[in-house]
N, C-alpha and C. Protein backbone atom coordinates (compact mmCIF):
# COMPACT_ATOMS: atom_id res chain seq x y z
N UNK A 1 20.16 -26.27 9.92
CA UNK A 1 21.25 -27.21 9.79
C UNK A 1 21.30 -28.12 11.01
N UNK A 2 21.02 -27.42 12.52
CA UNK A 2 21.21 -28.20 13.65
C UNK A 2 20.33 -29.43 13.11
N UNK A 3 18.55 -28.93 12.80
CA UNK A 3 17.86 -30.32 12.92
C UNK A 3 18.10 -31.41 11.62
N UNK A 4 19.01 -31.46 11.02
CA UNK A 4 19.76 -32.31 9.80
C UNK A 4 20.29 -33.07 10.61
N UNK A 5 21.78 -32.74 11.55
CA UNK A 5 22.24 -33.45 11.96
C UNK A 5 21.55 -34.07 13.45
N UNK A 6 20.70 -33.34 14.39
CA UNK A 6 20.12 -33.97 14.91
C UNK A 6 19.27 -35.30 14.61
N UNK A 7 18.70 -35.19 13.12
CA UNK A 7 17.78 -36.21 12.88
C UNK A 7 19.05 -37.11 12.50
N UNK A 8 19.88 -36.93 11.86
CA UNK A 8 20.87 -37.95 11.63
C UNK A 8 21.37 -39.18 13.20
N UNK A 9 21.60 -37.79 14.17
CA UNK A 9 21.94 -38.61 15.48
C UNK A 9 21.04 -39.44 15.90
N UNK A 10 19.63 -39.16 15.81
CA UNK A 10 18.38 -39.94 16.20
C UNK A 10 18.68 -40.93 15.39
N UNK A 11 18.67 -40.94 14.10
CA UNK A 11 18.68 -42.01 13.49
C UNK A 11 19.97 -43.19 13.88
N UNK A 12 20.71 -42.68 14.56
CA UNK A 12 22.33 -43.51 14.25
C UNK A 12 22.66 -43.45 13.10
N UNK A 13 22.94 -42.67 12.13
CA UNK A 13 23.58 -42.27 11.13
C UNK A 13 24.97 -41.40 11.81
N UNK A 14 25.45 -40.94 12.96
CA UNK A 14 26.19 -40.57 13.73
C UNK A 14 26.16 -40.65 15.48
N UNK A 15 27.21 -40.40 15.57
CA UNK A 15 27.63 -40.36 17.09
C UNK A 15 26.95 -38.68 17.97
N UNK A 16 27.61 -38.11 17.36
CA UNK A 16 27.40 -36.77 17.17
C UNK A 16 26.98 -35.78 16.43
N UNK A 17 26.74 -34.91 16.69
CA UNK A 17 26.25 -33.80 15.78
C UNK A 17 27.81 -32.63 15.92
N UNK A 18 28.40 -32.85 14.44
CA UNK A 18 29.25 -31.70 14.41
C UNK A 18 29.39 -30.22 14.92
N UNK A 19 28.48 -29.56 15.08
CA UNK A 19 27.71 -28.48 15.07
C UNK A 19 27.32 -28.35 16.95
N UNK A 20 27.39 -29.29 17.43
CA UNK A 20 26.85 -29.19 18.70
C UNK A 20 28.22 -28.07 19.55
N UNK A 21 27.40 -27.16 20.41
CA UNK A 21 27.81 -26.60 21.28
C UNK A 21 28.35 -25.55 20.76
N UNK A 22 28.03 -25.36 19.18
CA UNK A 22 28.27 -23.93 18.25
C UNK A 22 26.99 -23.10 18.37
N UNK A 23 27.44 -21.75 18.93
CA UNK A 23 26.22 -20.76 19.23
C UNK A 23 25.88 -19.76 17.79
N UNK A 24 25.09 -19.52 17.46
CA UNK A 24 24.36 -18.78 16.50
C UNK A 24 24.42 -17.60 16.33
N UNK A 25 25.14 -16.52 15.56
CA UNK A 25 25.90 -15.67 15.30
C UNK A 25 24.40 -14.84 15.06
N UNK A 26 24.87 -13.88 16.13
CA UNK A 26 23.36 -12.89 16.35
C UNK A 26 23.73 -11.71 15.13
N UNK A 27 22.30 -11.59 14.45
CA UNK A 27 22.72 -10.69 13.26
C UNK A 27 21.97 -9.32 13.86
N UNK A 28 22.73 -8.09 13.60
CA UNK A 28 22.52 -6.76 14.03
C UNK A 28 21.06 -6.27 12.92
N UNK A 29 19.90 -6.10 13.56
CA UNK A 29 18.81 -5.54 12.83
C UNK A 29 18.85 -3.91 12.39
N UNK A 30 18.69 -3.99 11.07
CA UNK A 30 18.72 -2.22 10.56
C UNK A 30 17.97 -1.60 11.03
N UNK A 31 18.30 -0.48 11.89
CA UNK A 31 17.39 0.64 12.24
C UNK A 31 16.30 1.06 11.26
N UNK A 32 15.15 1.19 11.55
CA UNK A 32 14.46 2.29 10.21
C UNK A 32 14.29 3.03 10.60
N UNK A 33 14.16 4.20 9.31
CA UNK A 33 14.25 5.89 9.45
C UNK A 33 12.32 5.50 9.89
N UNK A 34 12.15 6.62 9.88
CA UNK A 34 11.05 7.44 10.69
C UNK A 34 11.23 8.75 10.91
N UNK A 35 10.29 9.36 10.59
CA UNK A 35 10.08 10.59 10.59
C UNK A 35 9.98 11.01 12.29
N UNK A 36 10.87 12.33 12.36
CA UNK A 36 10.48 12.51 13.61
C UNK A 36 9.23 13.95 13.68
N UNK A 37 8.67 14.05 15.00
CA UNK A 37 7.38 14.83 15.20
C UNK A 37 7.46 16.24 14.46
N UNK A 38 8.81 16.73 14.52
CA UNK A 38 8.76 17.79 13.68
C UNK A 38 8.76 18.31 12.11
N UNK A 39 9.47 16.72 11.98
CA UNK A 39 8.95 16.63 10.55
C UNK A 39 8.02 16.72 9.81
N UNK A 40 7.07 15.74 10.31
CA UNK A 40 5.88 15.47 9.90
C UNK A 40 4.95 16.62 10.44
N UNK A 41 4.99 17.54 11.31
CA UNK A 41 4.68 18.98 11.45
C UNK A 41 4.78 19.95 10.19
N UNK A 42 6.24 19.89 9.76
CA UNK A 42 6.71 20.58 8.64
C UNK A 42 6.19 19.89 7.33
N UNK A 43 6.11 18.40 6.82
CA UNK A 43 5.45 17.87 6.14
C UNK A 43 3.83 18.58 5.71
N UNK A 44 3.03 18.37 6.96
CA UNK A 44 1.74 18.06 6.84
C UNK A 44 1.72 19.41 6.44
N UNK A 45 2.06 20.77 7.25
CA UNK A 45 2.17 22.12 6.62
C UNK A 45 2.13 22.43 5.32
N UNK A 46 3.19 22.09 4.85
CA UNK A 46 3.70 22.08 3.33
C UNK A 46 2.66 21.35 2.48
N UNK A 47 2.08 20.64 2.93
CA UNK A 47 0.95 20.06 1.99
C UNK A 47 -0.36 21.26 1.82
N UNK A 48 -0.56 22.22 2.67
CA UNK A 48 -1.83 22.72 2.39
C UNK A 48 -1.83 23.76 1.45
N UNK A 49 -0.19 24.06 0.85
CA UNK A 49 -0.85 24.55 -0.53
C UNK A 49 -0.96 23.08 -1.87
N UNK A 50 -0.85 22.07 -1.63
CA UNK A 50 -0.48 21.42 -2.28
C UNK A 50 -2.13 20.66 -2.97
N UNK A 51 -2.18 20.15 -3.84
CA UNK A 51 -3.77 19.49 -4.71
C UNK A 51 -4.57 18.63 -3.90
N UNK A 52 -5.50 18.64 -3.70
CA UNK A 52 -5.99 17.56 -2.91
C UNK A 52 -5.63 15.81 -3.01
N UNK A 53 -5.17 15.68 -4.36
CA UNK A 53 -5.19 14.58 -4.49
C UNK A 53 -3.71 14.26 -3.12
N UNK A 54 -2.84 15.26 -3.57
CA UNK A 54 -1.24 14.80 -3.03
C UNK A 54 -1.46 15.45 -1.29
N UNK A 55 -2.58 15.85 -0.90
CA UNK A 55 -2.45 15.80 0.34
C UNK A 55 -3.27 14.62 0.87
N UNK A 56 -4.40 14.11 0.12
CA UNK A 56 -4.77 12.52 0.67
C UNK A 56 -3.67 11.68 0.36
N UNK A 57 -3.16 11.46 -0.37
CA UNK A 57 -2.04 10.60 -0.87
C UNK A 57 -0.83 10.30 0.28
N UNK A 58 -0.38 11.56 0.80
CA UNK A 58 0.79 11.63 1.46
C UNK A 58 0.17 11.57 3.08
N UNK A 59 -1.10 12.17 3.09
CA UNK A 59 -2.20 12.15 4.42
C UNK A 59 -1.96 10.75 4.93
N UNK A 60 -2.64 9.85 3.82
CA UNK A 60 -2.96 8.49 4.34
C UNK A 60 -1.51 7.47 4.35
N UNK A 61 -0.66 7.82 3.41
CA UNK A 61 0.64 6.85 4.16
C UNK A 61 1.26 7.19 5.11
N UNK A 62 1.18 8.49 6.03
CA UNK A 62 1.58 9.04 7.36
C UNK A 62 0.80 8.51 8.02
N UNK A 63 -0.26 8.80 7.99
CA UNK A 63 -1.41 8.02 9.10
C UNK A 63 -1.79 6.44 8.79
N UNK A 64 -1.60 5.88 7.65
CA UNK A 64 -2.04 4.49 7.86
C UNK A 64 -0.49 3.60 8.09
N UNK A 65 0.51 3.95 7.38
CA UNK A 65 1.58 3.55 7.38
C UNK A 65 1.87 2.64 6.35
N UNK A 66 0.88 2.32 5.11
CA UNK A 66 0.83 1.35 4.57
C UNK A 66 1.55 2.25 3.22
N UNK A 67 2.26 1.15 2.36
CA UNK A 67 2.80 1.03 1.74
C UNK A 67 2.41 1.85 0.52
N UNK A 68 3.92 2.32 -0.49
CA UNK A 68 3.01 2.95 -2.00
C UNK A 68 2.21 2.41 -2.38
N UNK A 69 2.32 1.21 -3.28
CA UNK A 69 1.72 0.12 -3.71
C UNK A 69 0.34 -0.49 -3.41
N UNK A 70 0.39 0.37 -1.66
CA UNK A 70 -1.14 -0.22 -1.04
C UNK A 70 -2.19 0.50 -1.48
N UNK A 71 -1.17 2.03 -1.24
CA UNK A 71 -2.18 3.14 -0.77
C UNK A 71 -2.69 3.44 -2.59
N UNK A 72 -1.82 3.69 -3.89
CA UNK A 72 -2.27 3.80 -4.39
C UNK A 72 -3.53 2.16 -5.60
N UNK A 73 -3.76 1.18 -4.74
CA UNK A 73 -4.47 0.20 -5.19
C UNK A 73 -5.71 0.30 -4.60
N UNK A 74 -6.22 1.41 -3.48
CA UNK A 74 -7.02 1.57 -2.75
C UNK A 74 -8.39 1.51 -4.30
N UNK A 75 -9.26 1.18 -3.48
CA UNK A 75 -10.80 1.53 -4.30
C UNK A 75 -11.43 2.45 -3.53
N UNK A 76 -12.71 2.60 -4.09
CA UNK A 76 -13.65 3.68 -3.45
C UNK A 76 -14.12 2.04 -1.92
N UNK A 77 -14.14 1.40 -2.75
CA UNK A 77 -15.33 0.36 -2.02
C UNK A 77 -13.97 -0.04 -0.86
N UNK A 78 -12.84 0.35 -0.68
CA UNK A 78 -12.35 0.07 0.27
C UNK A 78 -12.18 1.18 1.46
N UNK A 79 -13.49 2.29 1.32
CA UNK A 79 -13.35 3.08 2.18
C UNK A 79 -14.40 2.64 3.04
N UNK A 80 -14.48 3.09 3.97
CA UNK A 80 -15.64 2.48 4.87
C UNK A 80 -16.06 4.07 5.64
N UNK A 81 -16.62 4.57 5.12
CA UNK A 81 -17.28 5.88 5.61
C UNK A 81 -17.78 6.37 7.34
N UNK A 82 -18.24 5.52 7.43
CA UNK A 82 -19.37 4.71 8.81
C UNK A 82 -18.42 4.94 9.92
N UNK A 83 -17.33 3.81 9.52
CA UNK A 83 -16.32 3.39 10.26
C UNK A 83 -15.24 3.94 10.45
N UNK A 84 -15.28 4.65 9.73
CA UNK A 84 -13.52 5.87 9.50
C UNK A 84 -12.62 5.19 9.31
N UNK A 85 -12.76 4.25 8.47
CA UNK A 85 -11.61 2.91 8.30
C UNK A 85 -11.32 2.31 6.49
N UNK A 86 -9.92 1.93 6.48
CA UNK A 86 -10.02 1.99 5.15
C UNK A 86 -9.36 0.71 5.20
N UNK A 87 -10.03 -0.41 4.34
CA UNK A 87 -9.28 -1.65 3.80
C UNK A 87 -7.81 -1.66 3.23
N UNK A 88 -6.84 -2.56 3.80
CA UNK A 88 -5.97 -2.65 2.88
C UNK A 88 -6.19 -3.84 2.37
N UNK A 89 -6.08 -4.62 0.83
CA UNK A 89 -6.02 -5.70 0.67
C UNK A 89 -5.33 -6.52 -0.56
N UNK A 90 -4.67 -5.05 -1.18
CA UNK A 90 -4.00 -5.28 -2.47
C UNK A 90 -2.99 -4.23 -2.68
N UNK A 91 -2.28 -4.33 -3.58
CA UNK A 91 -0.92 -3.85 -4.16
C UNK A 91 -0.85 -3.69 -5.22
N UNK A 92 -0.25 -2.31 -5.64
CA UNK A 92 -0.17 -2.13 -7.28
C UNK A 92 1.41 -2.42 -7.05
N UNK A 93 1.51 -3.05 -8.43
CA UNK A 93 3.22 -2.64 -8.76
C UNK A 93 3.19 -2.66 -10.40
N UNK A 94 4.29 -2.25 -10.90
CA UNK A 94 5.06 -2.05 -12.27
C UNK A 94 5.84 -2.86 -12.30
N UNK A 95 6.03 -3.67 -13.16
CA UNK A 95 7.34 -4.80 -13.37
C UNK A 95 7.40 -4.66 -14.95
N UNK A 96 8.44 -4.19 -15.06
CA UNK A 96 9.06 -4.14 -17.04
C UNK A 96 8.80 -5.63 -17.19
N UNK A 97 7.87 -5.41 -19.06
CA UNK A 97 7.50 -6.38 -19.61
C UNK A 97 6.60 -6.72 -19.40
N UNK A 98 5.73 -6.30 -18.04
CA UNK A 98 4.66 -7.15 -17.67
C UNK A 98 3.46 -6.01 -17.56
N UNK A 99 3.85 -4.83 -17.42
CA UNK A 99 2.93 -3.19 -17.03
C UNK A 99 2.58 -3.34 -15.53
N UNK A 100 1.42 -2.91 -15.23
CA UNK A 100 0.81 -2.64 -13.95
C UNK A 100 0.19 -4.18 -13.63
N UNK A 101 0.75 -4.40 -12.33
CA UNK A 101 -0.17 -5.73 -11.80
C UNK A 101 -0.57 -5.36 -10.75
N UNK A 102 -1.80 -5.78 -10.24
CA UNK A 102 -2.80 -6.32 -9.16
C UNK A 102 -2.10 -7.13 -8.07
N UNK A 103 -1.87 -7.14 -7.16
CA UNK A 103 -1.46 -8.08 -6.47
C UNK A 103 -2.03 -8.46 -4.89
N UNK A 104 -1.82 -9.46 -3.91
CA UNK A 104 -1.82 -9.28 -2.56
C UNK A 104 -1.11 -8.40 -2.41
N UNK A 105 -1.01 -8.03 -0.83
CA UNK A 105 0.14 -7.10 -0.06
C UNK A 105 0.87 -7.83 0.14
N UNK A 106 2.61 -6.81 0.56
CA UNK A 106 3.47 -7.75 0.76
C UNK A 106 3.56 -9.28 1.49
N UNK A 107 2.83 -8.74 2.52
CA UNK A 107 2.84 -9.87 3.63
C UNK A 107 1.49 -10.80 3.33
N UNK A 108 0.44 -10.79 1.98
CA UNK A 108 -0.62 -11.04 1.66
C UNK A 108 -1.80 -11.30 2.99
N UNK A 109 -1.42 -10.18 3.59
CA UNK A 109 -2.79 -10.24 4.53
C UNK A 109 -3.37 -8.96 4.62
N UNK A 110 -4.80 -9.15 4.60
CA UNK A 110 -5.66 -7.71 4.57
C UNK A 110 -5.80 -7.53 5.89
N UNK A 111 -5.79 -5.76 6.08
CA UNK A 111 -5.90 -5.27 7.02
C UNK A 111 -7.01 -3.85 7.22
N UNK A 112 -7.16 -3.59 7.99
CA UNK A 112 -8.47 -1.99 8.39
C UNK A 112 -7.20 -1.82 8.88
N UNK A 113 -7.52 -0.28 8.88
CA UNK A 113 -6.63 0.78 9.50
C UNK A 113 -8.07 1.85 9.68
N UNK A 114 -7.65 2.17 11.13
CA UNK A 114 -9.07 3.12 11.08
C UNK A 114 -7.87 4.64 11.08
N UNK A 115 -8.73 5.58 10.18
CA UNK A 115 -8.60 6.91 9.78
C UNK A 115 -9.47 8.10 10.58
N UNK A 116 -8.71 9.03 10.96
CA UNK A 116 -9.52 10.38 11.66
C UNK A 116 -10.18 10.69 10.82
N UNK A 117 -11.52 11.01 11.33
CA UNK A 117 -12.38 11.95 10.76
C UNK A 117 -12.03 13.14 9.85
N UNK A 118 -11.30 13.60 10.19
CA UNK A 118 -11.03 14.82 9.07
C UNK A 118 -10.52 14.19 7.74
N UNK A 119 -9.12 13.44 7.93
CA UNK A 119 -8.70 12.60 6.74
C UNK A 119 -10.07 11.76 5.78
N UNK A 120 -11.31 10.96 6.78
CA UNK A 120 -12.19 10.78 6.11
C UNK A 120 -13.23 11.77 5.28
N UNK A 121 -12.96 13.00 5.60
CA UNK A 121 -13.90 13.61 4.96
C UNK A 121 -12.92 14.53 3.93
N UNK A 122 -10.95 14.46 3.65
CA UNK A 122 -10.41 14.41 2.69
C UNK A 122 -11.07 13.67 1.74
N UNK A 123 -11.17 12.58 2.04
CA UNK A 123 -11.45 11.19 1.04
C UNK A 123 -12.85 12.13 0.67
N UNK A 124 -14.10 12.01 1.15
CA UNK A 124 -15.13 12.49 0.47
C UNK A 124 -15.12 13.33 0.31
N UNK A 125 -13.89 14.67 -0.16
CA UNK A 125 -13.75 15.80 -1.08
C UNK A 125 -13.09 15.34 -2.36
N UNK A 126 -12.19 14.04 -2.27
CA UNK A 126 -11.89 14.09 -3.22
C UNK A 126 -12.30 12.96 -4.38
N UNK A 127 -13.14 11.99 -3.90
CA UNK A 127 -14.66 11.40 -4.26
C UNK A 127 -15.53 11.98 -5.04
N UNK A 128 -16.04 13.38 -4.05
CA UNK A 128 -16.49 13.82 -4.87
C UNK A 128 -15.82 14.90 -6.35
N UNK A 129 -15.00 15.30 -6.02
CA UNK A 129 -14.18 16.06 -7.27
C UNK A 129 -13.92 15.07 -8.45
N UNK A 130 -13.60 13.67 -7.95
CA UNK A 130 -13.31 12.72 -9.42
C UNK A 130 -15.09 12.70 -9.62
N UNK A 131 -16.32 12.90 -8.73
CA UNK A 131 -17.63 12.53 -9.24
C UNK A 131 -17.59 13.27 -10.42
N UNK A 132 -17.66 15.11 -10.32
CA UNK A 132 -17.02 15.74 -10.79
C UNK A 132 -16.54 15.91 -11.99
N UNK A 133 -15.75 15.65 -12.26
CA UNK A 133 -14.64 15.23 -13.28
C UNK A 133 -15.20 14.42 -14.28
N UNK A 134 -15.83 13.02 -13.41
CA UNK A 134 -16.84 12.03 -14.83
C UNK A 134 -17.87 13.00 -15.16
N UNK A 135 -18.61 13.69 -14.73
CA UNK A 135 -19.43 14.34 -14.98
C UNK A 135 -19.60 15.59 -16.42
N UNK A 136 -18.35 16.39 -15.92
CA UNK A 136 -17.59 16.76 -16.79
C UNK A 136 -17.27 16.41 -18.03
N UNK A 137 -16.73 15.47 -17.93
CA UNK A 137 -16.07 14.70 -18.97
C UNK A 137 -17.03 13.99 -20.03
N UNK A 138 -18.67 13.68 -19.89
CA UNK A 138 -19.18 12.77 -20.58
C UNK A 138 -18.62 12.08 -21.30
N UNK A 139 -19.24 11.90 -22.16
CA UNK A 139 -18.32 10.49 -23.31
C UNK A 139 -17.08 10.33 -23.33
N UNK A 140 -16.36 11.03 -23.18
CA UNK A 140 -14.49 11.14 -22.65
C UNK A 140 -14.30 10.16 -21.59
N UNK A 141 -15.14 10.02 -20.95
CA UNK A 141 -14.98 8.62 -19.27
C UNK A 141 -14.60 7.78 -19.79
N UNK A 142 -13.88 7.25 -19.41
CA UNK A 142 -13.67 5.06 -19.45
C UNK A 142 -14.18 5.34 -18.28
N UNK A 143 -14.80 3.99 -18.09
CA UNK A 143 -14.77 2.97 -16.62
C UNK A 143 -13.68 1.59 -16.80
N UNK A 144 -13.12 1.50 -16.47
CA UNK A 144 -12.26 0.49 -16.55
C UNK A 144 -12.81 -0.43 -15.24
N UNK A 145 -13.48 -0.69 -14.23
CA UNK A 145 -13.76 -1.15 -13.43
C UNK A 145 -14.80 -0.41 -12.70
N UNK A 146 -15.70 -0.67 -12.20
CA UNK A 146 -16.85 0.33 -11.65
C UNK A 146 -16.39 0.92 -11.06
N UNK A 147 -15.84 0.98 -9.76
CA UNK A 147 -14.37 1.69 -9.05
C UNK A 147 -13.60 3.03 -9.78
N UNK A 148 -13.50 2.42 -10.70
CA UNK A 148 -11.88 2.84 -11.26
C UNK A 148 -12.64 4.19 -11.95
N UNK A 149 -12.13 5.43 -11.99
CA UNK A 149 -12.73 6.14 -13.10
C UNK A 149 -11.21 7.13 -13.84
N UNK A 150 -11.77 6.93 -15.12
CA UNK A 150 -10.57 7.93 -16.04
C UNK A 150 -10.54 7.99 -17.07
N UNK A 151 -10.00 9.72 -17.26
CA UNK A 151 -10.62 9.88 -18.64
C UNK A 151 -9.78 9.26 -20.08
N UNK A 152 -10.37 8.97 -20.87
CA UNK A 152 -9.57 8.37 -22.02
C UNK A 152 -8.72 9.08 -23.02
N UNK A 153 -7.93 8.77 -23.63
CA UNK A 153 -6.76 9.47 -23.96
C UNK A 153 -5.42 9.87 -23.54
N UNK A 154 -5.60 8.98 -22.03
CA UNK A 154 -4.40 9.41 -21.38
C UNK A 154 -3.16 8.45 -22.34
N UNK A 155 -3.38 7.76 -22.19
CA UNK A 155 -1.99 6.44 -23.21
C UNK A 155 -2.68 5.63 -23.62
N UNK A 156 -2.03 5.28 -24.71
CA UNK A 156 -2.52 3.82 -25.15
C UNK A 156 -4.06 3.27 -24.71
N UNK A 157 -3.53 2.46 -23.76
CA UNK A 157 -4.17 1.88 -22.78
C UNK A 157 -4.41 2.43 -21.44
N UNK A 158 -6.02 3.59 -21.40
CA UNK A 158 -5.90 4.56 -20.42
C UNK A 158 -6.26 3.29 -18.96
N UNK A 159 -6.71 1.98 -19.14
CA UNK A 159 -7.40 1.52 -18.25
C UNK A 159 -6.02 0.94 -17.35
N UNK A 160 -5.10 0.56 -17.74
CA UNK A 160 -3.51 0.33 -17.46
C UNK A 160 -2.80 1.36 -16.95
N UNK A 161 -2.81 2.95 -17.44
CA UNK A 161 -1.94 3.96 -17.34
C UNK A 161 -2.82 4.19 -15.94
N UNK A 162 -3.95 3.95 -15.27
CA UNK A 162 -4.48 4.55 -13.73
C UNK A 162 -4.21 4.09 -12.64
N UNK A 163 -4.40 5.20 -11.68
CA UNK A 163 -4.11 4.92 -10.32
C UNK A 163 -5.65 4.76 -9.58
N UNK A 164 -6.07 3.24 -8.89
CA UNK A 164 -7.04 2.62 -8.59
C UNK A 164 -7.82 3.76 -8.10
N UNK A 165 -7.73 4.53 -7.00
CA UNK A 165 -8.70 5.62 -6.22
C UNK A 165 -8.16 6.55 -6.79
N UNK A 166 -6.91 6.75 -7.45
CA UNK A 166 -6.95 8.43 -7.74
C UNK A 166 -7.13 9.03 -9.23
C-alpha cells in the first residue's frame, strides 16, 4: 500500500502520503511442533516390530523432513544408491473429483536430501521385497509406469489406487 501512495506522491497526484509515519503491525509467527529427542527415540523403537514398508515410510520423513505427499511420490529412480541421497521433486495429492495427481512440491523446487547408510540399505530391502512380489505375482503385475509396480485387482483402476515407491 505504502508504494501506491508513494508513486502517487512522485507523481504529484498528492502532497502526501496518508500512511506516512504509520509503523507495520508485527505479526506473531506460529511455533511448530517438533518432535522432541525422546520422542523420536520412542518412535523409531516402536517401529521395529512394525512392516518394513511403515518403518521406511516413517524412517524417511524423520530423517528427510519432507513432506507426505513427497515422500510417498518418491520413485525407485529417485534413489541414488552411490550417494545415499534421495531426490525430492514431486508430490502426490488426492483432490475429490479429480483422484490422485502428480504434482511439483509445495514450494516447486527439487531437492537431494542425503540419507544414512543404514536407512539406504532399508530402501534396498524393501526394493528388493516389491522385486519379489512382481516376481511372485506373474501375470497379476501391472506396470503402470516402469517405476511404479502393482498388483492388479486392487480397485478399479489399480494404476490410480498406488503409492509411487511403495
Amino acid at each position: 500500500m505504502g508504494s501506491i501512495f508513494s508513486f502517487a506522491v512522485d507523481r504529484g497526484y498528492m502532497k502526501d502520503s496518508p500512511i506516512k509515519g504509520i509503523k507495520k503491525l508485527k505479526i506473531e509467527q506460529k511455533r511448530k511442533n517438533v518432535f522432541h529427542k525422546q520422542d523420536l527415540i520412542l518412535l523409531m523403537d516402536s517401529l521395529n516390530s512394525e512392516p518394513l514398508l511403515w518403518r521406511v515410510l516413517v524412517t524417511l520423513a524423520v530423517i528427510s523432513g519432507a513432506r507426505e505427499g513427497e515422500i510417498v511420490a518418491l520413485e525407485w529412480k529417485h534413489i541414488d544408491y552411490e550417494k545415499n541421497t534421495i531426490k525430492i521433486e514431486q508430490s502426490l495429492t488426492l483432490k475429490t473429483g479429480e483422484g490422485v495427481k502428480v504434482k511439483s512440491t509445495k514450494t516447486d523446487r527439487t531437492r537431494v536430501v542425503s540419507i544414512p547408510s543404514s536407512i539406504m540399505k532399508l530402501l534396498k530391502e524393501l526394493q528388493l521385497e516389491k522385486d519379489v512380489e512382481q516376481i511372485n505375482a506373474e501375470d497379476k503385475w501391472v506396470n503402470c509406469r516402469s517405476e511404479v509396480r502393482i498388483l492388479s485387482g486392487t480397485s478399479k483402476n489399480p494404476c490410480i489406487a498406488r503409492v509411487f515407491l511403495f
